[in-house]
C-alpha atoms as a PDB file:
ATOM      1  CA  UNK A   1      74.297 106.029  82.752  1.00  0.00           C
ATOM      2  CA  UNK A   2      73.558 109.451  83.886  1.00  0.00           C
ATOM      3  CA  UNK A   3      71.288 108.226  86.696  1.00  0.00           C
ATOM      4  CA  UNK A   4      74.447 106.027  88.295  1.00  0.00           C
ATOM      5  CA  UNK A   5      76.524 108.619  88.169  1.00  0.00           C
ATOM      6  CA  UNK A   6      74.421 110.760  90.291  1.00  0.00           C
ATOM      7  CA  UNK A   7      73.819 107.664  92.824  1.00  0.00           C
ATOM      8  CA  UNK A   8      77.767 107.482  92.949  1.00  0.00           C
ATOM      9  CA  UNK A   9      78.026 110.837  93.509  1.00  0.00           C
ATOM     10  CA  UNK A  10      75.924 110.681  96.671  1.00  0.00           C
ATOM     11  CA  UNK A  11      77.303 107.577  97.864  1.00  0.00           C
ATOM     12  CA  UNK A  12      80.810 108.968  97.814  1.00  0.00           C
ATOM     13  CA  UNK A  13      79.191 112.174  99.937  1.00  0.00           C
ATOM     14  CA  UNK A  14      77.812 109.659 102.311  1.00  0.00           C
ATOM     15  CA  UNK A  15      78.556 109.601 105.812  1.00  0.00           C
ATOM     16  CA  UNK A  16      77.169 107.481 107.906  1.00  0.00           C
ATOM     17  CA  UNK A  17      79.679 104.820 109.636  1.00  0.00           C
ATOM     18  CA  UNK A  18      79.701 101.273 109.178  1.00  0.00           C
ATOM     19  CA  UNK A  19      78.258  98.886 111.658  1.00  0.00           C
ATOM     20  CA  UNK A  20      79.809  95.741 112.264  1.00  0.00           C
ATOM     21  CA  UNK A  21      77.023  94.661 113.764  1.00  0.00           C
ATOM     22  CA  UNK A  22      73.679  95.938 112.532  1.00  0.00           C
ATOM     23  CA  UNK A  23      73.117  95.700 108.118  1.00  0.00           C
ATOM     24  CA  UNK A  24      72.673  99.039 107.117  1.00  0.00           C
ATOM     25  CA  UNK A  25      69.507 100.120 106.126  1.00  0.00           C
ATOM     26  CA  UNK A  26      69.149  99.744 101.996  1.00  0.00           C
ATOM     27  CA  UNK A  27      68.479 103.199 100.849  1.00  0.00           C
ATOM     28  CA  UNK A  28      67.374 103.853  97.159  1.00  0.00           C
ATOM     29  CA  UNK A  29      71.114 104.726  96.177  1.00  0.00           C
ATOM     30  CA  UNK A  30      72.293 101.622  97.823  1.00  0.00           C
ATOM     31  CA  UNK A  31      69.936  99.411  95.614  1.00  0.00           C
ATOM     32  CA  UNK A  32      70.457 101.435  93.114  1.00  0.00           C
ATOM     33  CA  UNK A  33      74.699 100.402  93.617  1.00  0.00           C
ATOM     34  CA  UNK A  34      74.016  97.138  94.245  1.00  0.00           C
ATOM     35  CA  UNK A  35      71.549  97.058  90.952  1.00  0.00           C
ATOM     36  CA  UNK A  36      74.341  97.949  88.936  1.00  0.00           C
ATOM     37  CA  UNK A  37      77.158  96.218  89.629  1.00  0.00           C
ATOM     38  CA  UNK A  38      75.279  92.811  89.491  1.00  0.00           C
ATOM     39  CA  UNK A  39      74.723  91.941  93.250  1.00  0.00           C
ATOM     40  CA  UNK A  40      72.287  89.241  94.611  1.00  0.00           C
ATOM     41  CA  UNK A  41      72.356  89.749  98.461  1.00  0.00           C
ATOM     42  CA  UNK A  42      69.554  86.477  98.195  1.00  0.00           C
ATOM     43  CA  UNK A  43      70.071  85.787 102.086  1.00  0.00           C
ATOM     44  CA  UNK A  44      73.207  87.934 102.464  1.00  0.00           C
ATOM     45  CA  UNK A  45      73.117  90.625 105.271  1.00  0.00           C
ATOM     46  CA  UNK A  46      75.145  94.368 103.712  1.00  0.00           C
ATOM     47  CA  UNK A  47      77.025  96.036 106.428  1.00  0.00           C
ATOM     48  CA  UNK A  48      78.027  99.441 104.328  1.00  0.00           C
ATOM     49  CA  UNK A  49      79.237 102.361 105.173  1.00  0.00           C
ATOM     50  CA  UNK A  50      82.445 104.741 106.223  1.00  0.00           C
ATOM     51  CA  UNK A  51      85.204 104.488 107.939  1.00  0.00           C
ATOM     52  CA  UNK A  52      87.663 107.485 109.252  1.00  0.00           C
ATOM     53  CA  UNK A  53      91.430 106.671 108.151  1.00  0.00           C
ATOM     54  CA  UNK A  54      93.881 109.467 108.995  1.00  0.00           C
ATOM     55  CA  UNK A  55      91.069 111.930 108.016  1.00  0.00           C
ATOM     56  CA  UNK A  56      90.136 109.973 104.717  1.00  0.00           C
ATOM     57  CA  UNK A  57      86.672 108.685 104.617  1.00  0.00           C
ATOM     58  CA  UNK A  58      87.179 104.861 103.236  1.00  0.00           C
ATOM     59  CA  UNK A  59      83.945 103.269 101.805  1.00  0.00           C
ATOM     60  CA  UNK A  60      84.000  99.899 103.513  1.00  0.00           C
ATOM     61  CA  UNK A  61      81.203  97.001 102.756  1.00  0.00           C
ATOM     62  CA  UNK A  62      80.182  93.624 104.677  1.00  0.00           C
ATOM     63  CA  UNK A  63      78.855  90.493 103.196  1.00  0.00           C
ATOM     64  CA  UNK A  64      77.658  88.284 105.585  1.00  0.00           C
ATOM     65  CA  UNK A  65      75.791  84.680 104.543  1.00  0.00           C
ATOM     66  CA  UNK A  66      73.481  83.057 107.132  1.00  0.00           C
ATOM     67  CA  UNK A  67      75.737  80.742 108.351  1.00  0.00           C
ATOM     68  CA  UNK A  68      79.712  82.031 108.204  1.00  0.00           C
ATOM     69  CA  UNK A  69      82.816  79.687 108.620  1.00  0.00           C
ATOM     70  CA  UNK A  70      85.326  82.171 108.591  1.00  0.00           C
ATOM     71  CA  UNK A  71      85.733  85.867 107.569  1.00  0.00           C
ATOM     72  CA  UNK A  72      87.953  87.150 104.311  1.00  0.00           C
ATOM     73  CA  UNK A  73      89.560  90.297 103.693  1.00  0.00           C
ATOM     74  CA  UNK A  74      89.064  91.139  99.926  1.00  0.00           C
ATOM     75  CA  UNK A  75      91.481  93.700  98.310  1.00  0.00           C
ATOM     76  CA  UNK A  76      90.960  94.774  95.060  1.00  0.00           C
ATOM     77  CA  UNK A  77      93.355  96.019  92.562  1.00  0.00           C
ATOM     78  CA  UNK A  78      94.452  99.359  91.683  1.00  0.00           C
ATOM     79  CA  UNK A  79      91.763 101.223  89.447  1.00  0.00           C
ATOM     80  CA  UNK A  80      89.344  99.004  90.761  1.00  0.00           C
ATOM     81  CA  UNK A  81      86.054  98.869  93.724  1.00  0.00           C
ATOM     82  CA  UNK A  82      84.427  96.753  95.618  1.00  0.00           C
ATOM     83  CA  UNK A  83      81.730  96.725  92.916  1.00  0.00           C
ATOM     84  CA  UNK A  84      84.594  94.490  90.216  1.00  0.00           C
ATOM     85  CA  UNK A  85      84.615  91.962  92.777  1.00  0.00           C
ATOM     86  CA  UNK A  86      80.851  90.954  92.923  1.00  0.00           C
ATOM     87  CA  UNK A  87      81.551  87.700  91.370  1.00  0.00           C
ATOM     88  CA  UNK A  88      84.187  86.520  94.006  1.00  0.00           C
ATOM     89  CA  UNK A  89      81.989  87.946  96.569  1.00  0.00           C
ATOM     90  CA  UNK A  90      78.852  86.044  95.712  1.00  0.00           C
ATOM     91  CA  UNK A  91      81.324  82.819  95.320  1.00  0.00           C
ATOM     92  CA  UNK A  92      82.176  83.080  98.571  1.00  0.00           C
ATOM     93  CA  UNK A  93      79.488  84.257 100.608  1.00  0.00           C
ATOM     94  CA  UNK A  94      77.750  81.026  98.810  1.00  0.00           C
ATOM     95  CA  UNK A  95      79.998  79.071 100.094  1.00  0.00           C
ATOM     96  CA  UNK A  96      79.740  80.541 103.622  1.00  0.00           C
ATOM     97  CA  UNK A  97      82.305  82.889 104.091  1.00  0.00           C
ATOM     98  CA  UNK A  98      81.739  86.076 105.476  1.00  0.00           C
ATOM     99  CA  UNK A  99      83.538  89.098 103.089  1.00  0.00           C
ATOM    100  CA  UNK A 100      85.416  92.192 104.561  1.00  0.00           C
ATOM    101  CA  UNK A 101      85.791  94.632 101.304  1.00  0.00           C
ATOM    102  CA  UNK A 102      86.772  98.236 101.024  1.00  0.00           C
ATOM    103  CA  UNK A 103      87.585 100.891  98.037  1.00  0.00           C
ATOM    104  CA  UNK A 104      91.343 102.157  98.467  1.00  0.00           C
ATOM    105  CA  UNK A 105      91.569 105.845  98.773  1.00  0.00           C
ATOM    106  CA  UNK A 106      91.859 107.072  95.761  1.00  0.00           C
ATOM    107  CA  UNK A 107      88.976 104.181  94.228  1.00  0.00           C
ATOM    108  CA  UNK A 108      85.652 103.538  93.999  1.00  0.00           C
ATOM    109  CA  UNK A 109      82.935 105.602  96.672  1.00  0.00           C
ATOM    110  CA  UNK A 110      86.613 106.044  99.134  1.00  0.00           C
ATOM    111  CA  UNK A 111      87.819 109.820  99.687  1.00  0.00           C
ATOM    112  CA  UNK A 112      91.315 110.630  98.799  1.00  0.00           C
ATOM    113  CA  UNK A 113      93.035 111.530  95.934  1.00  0.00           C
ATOM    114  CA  UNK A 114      91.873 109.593  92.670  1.00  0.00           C
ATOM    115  CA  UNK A 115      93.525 107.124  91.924  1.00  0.00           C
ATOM    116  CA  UNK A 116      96.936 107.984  94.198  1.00  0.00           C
ATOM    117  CA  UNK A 117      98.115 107.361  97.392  1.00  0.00           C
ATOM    118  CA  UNK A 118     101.721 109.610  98.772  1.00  0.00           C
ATOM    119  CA  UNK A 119     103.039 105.866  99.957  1.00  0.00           C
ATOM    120  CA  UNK A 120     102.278 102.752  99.790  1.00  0.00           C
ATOM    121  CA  UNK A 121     102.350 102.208 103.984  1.00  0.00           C
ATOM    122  CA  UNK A 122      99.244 104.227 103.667  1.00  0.00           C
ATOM    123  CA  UNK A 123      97.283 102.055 101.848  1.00  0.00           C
ATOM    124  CA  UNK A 124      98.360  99.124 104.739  1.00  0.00           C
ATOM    125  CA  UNK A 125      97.400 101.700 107.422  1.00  0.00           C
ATOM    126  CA  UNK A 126      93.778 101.539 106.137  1.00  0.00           C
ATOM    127  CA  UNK A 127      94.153  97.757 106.411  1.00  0.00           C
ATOM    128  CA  UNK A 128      95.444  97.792 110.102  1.00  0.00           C
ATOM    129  CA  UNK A 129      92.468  99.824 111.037  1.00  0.00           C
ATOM    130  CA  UNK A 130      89.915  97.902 109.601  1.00  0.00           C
ATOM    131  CA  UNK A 131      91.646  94.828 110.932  1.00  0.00           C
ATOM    132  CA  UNK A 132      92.009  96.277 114.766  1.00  0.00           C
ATOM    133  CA  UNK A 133      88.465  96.574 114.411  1.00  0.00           C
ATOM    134  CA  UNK A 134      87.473  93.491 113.128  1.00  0.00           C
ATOM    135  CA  UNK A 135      89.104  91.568 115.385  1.00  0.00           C
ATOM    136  CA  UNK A 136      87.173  93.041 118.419  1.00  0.00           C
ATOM    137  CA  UNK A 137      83.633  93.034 116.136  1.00  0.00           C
ATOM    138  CA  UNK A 138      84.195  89.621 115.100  1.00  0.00           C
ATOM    139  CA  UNK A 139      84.915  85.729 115.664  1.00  0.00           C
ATOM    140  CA  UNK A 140      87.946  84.142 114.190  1.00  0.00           C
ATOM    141  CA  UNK A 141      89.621  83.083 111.973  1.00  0.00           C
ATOM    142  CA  UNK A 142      90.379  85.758 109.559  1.00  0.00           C
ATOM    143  CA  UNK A 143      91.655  84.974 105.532  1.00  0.00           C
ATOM    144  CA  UNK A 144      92.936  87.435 103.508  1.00  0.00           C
ATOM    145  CA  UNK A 145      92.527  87.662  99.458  1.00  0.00           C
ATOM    146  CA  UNK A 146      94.039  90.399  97.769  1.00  0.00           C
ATOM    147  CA  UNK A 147      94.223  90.946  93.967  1.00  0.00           C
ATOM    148  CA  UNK A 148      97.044  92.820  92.186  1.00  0.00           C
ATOM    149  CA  UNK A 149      97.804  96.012  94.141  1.00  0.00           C
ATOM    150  CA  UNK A 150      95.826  94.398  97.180  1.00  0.00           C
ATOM    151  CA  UNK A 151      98.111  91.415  96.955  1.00  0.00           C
ATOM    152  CA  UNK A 152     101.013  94.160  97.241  1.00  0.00           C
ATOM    153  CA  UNK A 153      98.904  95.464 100.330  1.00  0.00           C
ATOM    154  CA  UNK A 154      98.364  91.922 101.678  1.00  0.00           C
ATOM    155  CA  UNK A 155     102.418  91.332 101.295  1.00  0.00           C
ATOM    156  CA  UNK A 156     103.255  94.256 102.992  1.00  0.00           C
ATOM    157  CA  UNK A 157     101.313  93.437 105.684  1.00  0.00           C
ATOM    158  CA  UNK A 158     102.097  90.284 106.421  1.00  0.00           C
ATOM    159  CA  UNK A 159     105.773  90.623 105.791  1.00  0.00           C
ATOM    160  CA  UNK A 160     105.806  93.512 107.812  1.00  0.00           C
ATOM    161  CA  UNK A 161     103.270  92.340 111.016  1.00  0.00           C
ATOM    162  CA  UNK A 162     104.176  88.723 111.695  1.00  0.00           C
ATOM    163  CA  UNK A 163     102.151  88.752 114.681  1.00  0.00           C
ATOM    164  CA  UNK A 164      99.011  89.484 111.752  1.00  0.00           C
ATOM    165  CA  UNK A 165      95.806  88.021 112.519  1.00  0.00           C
ATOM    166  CA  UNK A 166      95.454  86.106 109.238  1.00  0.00           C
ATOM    167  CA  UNK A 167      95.284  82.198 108.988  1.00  0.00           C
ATOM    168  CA  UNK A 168      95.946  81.740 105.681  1.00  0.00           C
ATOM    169  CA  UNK A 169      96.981  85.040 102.625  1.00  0.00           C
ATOM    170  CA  UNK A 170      95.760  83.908  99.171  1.00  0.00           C
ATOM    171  CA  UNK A 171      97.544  86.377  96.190  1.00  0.00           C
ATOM    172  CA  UNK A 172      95.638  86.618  93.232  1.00  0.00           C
ATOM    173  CA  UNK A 173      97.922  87.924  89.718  1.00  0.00           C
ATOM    174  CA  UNK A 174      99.733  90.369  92.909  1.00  0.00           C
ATOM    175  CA  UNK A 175     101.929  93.059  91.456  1.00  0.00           C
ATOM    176  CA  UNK A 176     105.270  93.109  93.094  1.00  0.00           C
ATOM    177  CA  UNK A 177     107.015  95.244  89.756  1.00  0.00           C
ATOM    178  CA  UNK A 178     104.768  95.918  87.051  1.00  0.00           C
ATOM    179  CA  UNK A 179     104.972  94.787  83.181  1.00  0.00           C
ATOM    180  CA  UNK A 180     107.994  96.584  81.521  1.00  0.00           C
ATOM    181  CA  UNK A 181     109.339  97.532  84.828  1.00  0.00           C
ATOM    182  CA  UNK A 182     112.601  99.184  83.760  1.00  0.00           C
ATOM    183  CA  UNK A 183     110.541 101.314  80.844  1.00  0.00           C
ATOM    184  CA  UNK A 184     108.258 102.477  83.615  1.00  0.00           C
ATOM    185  CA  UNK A 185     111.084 103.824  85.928  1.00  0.00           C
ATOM    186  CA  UNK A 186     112.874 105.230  82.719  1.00  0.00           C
ATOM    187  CA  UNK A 187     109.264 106.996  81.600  1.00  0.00           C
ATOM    188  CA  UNK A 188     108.819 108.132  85.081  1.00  0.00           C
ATOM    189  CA  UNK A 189     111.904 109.798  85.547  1.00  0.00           C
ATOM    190  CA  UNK A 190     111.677 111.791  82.045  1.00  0.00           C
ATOM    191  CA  UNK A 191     108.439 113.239  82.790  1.00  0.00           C
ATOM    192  CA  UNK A 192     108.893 113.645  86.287  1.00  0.00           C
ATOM    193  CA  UNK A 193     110.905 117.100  85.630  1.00  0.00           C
ATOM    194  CA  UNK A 194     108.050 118.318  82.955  1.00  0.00           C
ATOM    195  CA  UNK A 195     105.997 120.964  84.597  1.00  0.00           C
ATOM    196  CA  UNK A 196     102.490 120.443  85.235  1.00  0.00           C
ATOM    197  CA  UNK A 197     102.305 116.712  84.330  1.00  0.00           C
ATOM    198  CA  UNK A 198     100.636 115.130  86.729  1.00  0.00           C
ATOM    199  CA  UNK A 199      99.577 111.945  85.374  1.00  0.00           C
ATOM    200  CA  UNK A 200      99.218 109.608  82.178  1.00  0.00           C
ATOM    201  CA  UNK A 201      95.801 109.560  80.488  1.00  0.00           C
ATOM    202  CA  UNK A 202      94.547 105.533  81.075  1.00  0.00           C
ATOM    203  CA  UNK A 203      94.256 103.578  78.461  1.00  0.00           C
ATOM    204  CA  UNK A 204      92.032 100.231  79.000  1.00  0.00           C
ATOM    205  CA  UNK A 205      93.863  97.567  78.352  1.00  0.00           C
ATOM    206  CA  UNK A 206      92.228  93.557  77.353  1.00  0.00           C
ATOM    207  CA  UNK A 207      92.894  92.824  80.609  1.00  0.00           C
ATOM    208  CA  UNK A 208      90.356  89.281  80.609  1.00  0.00           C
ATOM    209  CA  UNK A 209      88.849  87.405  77.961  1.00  0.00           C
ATOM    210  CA  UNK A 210      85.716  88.190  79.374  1.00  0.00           C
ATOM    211  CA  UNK A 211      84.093  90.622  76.354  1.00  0.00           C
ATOM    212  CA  UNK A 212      81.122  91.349  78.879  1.00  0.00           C
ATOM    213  CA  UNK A 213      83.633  92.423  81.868  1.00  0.00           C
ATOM    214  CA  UNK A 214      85.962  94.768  79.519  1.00  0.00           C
ATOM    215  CA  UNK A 215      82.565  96.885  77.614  1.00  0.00           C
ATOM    216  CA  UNK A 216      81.287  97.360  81.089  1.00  0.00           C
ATOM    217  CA  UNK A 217      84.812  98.181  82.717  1.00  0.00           C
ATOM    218  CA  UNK A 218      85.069 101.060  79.878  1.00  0.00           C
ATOM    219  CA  UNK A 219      81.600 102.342  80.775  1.00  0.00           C
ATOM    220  CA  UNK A 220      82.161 102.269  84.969  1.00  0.00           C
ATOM    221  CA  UNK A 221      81.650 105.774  86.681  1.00  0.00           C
ATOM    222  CA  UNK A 222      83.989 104.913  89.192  1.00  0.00           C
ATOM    223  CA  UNK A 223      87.105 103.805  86.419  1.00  0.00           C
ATOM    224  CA  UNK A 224      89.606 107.003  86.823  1.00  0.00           C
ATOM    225  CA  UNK A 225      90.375 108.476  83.616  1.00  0.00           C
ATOM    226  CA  UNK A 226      94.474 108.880  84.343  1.00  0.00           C
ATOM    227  CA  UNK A 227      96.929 107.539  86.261  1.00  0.00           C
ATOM    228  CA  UNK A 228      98.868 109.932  88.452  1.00  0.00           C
ATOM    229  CA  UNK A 229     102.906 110.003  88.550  1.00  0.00           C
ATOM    230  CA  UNK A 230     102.656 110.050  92.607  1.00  0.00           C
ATOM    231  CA  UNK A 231     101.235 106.360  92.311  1.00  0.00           C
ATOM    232  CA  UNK A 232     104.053 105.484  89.910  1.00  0.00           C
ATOM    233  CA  UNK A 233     106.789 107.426  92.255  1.00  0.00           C
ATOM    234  CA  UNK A 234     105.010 105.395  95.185  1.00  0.00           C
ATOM    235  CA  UNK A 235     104.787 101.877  93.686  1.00  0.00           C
ATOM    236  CA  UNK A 236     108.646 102.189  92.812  1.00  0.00           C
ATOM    237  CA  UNK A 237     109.738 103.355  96.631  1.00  0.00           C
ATOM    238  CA  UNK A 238     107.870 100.355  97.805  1.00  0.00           C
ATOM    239  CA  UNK A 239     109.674  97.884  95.941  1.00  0.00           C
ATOM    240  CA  UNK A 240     112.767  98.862  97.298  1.00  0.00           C
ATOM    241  CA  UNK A 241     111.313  98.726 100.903  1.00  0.00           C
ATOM    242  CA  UNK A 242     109.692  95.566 100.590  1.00  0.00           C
ATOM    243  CA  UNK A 243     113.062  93.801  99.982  1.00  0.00           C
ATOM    244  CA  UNK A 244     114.270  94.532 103.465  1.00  0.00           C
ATOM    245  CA  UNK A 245     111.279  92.363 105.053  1.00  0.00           C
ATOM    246  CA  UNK A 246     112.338  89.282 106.628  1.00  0.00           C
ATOM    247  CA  UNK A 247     110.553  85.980 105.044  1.00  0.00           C
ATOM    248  CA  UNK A 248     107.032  84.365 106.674  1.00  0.00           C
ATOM    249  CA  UNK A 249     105.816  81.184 107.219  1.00  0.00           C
ATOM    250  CA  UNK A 250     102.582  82.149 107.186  1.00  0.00           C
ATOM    251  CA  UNK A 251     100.310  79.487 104.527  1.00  0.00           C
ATOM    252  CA  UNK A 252     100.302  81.874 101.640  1.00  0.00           C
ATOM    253  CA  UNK A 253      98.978  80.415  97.780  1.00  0.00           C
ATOM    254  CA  UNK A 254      99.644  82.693  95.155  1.00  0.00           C
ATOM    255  CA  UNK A 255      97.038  82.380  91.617  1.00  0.00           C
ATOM    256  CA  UNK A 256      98.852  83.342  88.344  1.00  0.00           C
ATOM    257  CA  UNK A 257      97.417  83.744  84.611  1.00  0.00           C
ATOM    258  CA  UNK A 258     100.085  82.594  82.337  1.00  0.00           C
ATOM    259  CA  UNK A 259      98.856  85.826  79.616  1.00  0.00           C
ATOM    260  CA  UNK A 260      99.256  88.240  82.140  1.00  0.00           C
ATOM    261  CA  UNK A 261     100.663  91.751  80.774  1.00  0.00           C
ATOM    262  CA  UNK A 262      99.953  94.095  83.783  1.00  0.00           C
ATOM    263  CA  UNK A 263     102.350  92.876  85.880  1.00  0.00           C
ATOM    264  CA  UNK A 264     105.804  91.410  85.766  1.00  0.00           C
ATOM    265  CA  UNK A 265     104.658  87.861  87.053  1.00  0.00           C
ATOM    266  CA  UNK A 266     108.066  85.750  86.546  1.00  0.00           C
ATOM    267  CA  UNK A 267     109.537  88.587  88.588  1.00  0.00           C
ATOM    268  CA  UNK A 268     106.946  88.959  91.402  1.00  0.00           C
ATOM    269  CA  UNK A 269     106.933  84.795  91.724  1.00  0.00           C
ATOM    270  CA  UNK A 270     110.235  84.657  92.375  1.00  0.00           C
ATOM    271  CA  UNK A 271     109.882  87.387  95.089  1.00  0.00           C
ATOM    272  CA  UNK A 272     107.406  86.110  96.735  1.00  0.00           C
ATOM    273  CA  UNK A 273     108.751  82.343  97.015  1.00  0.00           C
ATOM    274  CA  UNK A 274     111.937  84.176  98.780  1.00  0.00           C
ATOM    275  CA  UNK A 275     109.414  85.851 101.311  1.00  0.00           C
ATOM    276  CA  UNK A 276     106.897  82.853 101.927  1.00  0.00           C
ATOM    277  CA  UNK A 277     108.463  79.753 102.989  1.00  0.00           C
ATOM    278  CA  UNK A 278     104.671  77.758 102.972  1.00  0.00           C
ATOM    279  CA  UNK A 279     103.415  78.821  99.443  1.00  0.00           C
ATOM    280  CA  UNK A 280     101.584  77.219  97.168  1.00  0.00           C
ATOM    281  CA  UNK A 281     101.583  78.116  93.389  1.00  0.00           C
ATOM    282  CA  UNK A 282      99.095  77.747  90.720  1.00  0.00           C
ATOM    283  CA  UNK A 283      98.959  78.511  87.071  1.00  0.00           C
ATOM    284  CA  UNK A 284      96.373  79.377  85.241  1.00  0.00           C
ATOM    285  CA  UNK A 285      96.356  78.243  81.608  1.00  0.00           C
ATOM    286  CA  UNK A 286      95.409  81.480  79.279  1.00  0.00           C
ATOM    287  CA  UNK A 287      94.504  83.645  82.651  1.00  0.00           C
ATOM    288  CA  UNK A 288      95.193  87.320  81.865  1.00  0.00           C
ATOM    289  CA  UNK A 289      95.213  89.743  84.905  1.00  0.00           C
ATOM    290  CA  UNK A 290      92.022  89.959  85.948  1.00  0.00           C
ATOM    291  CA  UNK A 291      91.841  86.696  86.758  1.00  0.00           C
ATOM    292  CA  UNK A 292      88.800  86.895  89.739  1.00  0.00           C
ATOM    293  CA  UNK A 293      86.770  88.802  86.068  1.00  0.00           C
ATOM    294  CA  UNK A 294      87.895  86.175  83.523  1.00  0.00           C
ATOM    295  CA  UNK A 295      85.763  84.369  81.285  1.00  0.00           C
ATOM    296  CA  UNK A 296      83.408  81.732  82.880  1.00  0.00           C
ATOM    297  CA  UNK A 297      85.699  78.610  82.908  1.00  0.00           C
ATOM    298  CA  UNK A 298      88.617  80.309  83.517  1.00  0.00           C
ATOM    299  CA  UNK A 299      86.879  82.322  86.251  1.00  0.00           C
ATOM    300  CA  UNK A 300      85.734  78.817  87.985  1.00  0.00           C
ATOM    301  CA  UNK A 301      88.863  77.626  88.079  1.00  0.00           C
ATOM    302  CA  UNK A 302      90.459  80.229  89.770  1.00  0.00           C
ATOM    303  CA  UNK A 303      87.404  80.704  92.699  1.00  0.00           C
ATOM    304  CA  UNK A 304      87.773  76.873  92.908  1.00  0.00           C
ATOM    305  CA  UNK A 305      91.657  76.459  93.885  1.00  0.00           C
ATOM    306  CA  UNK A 306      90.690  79.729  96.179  1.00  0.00           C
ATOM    307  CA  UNK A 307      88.771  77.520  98.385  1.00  0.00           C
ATOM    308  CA  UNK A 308      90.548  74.298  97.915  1.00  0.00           C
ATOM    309  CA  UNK A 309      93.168  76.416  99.443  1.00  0.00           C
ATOM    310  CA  UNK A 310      91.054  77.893 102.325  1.00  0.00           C
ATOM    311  CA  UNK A 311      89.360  74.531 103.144  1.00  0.00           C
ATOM    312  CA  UNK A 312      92.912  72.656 103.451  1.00  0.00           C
ATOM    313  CA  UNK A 313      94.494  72.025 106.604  1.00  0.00           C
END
C-alpha cells in the first residue's frame, strides 16, 4: 500500500498535458496506476495526462479501442476517480467505444480542493473545456455517461447548453437531492455557524453488494477521508438553480437500483422526467448506488441496457 501511495503522489504532481492525439508514453507510475486499479489496456491506446481548468490542473485519461464507433464522456461520482470506473471502461472500449474520463477537482490525481468544489457550474466548466476540445480533436458523435454527481454534471449541462454536442445522455443512480434531503439541509445549517468545522469525517457506506469492490474502496489512496460543508452548501444552491432550466428533448435513459440509499431516487426520477421529454427508465432489481461496481450479474445488467440504449436508433 505504501508503494501506491507514493505513485499517486507523483501522478497528482504530474504535468505533462494530454494529447488527443498521440498515447502517452507508459511510465513506471502509470503501470504502476493502471496495475492497481485492475486495467487491461489488451489493444487499447491511453491518452493521459493534464489539463488547465481556470488554473486547476484536471487529470484527464483516453481509452481508445482499435476500431471506435463513437466516443463517451464518463463522469464519475462524487468521492470517486477514473480508476472506480475500470469495469465500465473495459465494457465499453470492448465493445468499441472510445472513453473520455476525468477526476473532478477535488478527486482522484485532479488539483483542487479535496473533495469540494465553491459551485457546482464549476464542475460543468471543466466539462465545457474538455468538450470544446474534443470536438475539434475528434470525429463524431459524442455520448455522455455520468454516474451520481456526474449525472448532476451531465444534467446541468445539457439542460443548460441545448445546442450540446451529445447524441444521446445516459444517467446512471444521478443525484438530483441526496438520501434524507431535508436532514441534510437541517444538519448543514446547525453546523454551519460552529467555528472551525469544516467538514464531516466519511463514513463508508455498503454502497454495492459487491464484497470485493467495498474492502478495496476502504483501502483506496485516493478515497478522501471527510466530506467538506462547501460541497454540501454547493450541492443545495444547485438544486435550486437547476429548477429554472427549461426541459430537453435530447434521448436521455436514466439506470436506477431499487436499494439505493445515497440518493433520493423517487425524488430525482420525478425531476428528471419533468426536464427530459425522450427518457427512458430502467430499474434495477436489488441495485444499490454503485450500480456501474455492483456484483457481477447485477453489474451485467446494468452495462447491458447501457448499450442497448446507445446502439438504438
Amino acid at each position: 500500500m505504501g508503494n501506491i501511495e507514493k505513485v499517486v503522489d507523483r501522478l497528482s504532481c504530474w504535468e505533462e498535458p494530454i494529447s488527443f492525439q498521440t498515447p502517452v508514453e507508459k511510465t513506471a507510475d502509470i503501470e504502476a496506476y493502471l496495475d492497481f486499479y485492475g486495467f487491461d489496456l489488451k489493444d487499447i491506446d491511453l491518452h493521459f495526462g493534464k489539463v488547465d481548468i481556470n488554473e486547476t490542473k484536471i487529470m484527464a485519461q483516453i481509452y481508445v479501442p482499435r476500431k471506435s464507433k463513437g466516443n463517451i464522456f464518463l463522469l464519475h461520482g462524487y468521492l470517486d476517480h477514473v480508476g472506480t470506473l475500470k469495469n465500465v471502461i473495459k465494457n465499453l472500449t470492448k465493445n468499441h467505444y472510445t472513453v473520455i474520463s476525468y477526476d473532478l477537482q477535488g478527486h482522484g490525481l485532479s488539483g483542487g480542493d479535496s473533495a469540494s468544489v465553491a459551485d457546482f457550474s464549476d464542475y460543468v466548466k471543466t466539462l465545457e473545456k474538455l468538450i470544446s476540445i474534443a470536438k475539434n480533436e475528434m470525429a463524431e458523435p459524442f455520448y455522455i455517461i455520468g454516474h451520481s454527481t456526474g449525472g448532476a454534471i451531465a444534467i446541468n449541462y445539457v439542460l443548460k447548453n441545448h445546442d450540446h454536442h451529445f447524441k444521446k445522455v445516459l444517467l446512471i443512480a444521478p443525484l438530483v437531492r441526496s438520501n434524507h434531503w431535508n436532514l441534510t439541509k437541517l444538519g448543514f445549517h446547525l453546523m454551519e455557524p460552529i467555528p472551525f468545522l469544516d467538514d464531516i469525517r466519511r463514513k463508508f457506506r455498503e454502497n454495492s453488494s459487491d464484497t470485493a469492490y467495498i474492502s478495496f474502496m476502504k483501502n483506496d489512496p485516493l478515497q478522501p477521508a471527510a466530506i467538506p460543508l462547501q460541497w454540501i452548501d454547493a450541492l443545495m444552491n444547485w438544486n435550486k438553480e437547476i429548477q429554472t432550466y427549461s426541459p430537453t428533448n435530447t434521448s436521455a435513459c436514466v439506470i436506477q437500483g431499487d436499494k439505493d440509499k445515497t440518493v433520493d431516487w423517487k425524488h430525482n426520477l420525478a425531476f428528471i422526467n419533468e426536464k427530459f421529454t425522450q427518457l427512458e427508465e430502467h430499474h434495477i432489481k436489488n441495485g444499490r448506488h454503485a450500480l456501474l461496481n455492483e456484483k457481477k450479474e447485477i453489474r451485467e445488467n446494468v452495462y447491458a441496457r447501457i448499450l442497448r440504449f446507445l446502439e438504438s436508433n
